[in-house]
N, C-alpha and C. Protein backbone atom coordinates (compact mmCIF):
# COMPACT_ATOMS: atom_id res chain seq x y z
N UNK A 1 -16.55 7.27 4.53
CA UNK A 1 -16.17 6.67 5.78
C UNK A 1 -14.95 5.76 5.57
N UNK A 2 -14.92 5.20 4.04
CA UNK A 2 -13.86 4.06 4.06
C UNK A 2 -12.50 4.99 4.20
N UNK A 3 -12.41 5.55 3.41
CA UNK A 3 -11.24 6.11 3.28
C UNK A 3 -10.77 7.35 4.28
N UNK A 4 -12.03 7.65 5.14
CA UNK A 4 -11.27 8.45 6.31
C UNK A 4 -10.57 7.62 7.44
N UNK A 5 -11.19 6.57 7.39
CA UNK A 5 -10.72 5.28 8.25
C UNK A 5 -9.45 4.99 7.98
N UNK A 6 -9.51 4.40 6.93
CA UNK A 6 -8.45 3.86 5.64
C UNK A 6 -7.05 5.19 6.63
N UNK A 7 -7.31 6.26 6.00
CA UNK A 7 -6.43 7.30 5.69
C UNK A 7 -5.80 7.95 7.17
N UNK A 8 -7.10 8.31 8.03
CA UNK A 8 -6.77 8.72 9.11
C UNK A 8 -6.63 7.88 10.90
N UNK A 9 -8.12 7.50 10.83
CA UNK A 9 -9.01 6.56 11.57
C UNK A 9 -7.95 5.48 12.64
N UNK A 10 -7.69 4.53 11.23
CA UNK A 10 -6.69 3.75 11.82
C UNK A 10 -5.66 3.39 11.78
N UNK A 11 -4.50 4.68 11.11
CA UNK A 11 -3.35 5.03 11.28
C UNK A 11 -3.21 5.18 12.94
N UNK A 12 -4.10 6.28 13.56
CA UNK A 12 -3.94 6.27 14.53
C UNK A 12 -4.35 6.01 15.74
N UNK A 13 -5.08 4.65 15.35
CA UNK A 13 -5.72 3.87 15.93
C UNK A 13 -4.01 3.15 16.45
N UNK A 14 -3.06 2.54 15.06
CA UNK A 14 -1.98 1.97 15.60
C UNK A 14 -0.97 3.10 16.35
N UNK A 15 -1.19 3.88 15.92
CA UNK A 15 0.01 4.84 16.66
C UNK A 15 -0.01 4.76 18.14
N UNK A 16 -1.49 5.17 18.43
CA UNK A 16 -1.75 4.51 19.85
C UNK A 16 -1.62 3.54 20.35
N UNK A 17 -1.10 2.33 19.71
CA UNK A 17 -1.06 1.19 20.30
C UNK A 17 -2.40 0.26 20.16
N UNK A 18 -3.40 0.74 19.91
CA UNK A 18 -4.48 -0.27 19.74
C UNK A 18 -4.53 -1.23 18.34
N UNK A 19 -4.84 -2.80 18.70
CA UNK A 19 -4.94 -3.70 17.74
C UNK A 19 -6.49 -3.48 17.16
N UNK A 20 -6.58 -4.22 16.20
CA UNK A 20 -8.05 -3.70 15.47
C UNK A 20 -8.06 -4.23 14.62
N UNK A 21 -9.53 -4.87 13.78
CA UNK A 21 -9.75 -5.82 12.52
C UNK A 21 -8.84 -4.94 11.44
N UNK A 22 -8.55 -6.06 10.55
CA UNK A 22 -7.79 -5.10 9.51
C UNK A 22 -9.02 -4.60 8.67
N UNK A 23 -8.95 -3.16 8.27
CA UNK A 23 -10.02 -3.18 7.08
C UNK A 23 -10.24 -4.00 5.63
N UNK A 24 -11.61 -4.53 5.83
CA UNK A 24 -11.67 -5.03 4.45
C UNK A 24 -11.41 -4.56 3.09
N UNK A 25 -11.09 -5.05 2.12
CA UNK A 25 -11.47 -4.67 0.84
C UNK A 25 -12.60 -3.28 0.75
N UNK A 26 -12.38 -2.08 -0.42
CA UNK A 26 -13.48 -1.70 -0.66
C UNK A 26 -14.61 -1.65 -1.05
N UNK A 27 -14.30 -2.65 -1.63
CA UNK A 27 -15.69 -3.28 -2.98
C UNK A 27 -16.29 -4.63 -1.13
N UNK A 28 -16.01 -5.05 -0.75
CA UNK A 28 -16.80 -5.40 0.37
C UNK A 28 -17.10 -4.73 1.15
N UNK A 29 -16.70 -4.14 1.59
CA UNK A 29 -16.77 -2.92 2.44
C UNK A 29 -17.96 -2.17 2.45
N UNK A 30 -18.44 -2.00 0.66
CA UNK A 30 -18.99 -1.18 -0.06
C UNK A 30 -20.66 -2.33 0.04
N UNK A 31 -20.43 -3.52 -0.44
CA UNK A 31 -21.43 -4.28 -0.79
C UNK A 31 -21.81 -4.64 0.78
N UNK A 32 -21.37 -4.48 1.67
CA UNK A 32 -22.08 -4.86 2.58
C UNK A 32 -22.98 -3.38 3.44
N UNK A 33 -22.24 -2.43 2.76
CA UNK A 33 -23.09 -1.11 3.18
C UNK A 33 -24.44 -1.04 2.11
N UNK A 34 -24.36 -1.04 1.38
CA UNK A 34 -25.90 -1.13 0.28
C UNK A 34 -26.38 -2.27 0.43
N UNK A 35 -25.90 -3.51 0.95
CA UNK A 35 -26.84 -4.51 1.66
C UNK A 35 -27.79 -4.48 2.80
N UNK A 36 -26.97 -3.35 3.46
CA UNK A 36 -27.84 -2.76 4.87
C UNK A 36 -27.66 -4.13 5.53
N UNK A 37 -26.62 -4.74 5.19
CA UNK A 37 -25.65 -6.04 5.72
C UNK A 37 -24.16 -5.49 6.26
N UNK A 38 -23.69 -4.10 7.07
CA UNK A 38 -22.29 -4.15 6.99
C UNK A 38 -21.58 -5.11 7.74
N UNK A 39 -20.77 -5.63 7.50
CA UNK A 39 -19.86 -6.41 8.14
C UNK A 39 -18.47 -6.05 8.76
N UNK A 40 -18.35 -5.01 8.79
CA UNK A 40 -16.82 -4.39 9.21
C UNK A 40 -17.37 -3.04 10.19
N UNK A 41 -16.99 -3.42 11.46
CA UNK A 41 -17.54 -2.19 12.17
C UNK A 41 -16.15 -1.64 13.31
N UNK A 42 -15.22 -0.51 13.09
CA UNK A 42 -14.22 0.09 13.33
C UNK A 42 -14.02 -0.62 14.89
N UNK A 43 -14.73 0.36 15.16
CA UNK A 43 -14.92 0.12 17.03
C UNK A 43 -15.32 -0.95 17.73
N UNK A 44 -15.42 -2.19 16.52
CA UNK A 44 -16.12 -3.23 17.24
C UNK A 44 -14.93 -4.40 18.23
N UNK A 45 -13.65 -4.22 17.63
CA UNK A 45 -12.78 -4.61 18.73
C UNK A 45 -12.35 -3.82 19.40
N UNK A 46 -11.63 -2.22 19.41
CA UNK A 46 -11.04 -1.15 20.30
C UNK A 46 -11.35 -0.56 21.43
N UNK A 47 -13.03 -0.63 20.83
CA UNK A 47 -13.87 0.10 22.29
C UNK A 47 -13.22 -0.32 23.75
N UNK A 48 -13.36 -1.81 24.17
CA UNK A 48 -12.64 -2.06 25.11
C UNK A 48 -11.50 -1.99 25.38
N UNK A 49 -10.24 -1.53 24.63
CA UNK A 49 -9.22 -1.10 24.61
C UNK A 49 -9.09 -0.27 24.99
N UNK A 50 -9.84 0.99 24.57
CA UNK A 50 -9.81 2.51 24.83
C UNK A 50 -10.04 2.51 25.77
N UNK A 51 -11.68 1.75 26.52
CA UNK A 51 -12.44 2.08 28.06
C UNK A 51 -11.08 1.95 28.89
N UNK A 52 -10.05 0.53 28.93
CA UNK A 52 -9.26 0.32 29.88
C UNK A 52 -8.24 1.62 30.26
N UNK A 53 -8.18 2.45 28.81
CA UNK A 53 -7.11 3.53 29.44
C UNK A 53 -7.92 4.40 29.65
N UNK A 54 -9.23 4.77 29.25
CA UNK A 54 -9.99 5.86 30.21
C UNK A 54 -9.99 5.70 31.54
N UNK A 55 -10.27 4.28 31.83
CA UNK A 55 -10.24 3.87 33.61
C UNK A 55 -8.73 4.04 33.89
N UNK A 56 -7.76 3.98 33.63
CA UNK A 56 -6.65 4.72 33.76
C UNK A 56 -6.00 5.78 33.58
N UNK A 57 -6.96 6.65 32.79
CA UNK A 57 -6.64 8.34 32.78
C UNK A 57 -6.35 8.72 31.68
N UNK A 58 -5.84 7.28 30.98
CA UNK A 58 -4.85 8.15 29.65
C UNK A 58 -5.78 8.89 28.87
N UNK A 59 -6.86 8.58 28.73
CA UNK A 59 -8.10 9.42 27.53
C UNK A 59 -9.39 9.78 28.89
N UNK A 60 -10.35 11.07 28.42
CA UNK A 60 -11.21 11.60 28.89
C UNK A 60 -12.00 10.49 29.22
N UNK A 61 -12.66 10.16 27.86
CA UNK A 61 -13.51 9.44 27.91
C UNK A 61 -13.88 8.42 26.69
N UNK A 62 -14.53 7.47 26.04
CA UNK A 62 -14.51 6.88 25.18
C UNK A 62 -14.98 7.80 23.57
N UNK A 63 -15.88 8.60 24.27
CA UNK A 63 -16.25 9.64 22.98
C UNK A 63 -15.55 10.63 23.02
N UNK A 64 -14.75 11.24 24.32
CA UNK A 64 -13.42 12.58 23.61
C UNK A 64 -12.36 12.10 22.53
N UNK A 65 -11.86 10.24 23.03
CA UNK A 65 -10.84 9.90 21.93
C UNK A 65 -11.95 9.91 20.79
N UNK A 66 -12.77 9.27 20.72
CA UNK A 66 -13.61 9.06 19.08
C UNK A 66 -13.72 10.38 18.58
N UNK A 67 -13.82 11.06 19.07
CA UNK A 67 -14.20 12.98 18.47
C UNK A 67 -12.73 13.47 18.13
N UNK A 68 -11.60 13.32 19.62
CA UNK A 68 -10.42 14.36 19.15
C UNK A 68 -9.62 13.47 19.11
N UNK A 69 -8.95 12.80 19.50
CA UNK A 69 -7.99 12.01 19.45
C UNK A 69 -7.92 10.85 18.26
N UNK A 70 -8.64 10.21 17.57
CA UNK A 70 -8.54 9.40 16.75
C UNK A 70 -9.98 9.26 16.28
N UNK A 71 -10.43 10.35 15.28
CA UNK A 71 -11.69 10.92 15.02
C UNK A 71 -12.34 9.72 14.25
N UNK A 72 -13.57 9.33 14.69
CA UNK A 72 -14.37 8.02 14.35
C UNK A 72 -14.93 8.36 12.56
N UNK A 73 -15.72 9.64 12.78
CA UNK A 73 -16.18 10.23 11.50
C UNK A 73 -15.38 11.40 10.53
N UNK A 74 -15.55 11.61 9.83
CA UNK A 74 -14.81 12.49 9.02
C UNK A 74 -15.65 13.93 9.15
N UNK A 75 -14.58 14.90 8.94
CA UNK A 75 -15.24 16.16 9.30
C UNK A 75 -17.10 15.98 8.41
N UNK A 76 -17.64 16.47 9.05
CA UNK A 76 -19.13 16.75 8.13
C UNK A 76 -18.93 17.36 6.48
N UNK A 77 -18.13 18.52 6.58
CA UNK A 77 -18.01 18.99 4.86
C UNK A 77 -17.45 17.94 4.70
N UNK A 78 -16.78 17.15 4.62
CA UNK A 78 -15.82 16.06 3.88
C UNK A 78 -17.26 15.10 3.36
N UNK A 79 -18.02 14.37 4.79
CA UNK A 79 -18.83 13.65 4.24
C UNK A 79 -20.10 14.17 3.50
N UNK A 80 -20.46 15.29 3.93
CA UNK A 80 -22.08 16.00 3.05
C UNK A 80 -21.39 17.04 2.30
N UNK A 81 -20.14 17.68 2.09
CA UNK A 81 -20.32 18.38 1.29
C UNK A 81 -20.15 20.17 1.87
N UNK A 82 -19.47 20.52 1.10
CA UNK A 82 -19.50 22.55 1.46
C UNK A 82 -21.30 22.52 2.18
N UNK A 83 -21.37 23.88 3.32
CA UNK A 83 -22.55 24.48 3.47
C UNK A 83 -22.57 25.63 2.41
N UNK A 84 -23.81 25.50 1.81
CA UNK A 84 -24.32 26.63 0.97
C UNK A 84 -24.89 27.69 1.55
């Protein structure tokens, strides 16, 4: 997740114009996910960013941008792996 973020996520999170926490460190990043403590959550400032241009047209809806437009998760093989 870090590094699809990192890499893809919120490159074009700015391309679009949306502001957003900077990502933390990985090693925090990391310790607060095996804490079942995370502290860095993507969407936790943008969401309302995005809604305002859905209510203005520019995006479908809040989950078409998270899916196609500035993909929240990384493809499934990327995160689990080839299907056997």
């Amino acid at each position: 997740m870090y590094d699809h973020w990192r890499d893809f996520t919120i490159p074009c999170l700015t391309d679009n114009g949306y502001n957003h926490e900077p990502l933390p460190a990985r090693e925090v990043y990391v310790e607060g996910q095996l804490a079942g403590t995370p502290s860095y959550f993507l969407n936790r400032d943008v969401d309302e960013q995005i809604l305002s241009d859905v209510r203005s047209g520019r995006w479908t809806s809040l989950q078409d941008f998270w899916t196609t437009v500035c993909p929240y998760d990384p493809p499934d093989e990327l995160l689990y792996g080839p299907e056997e």
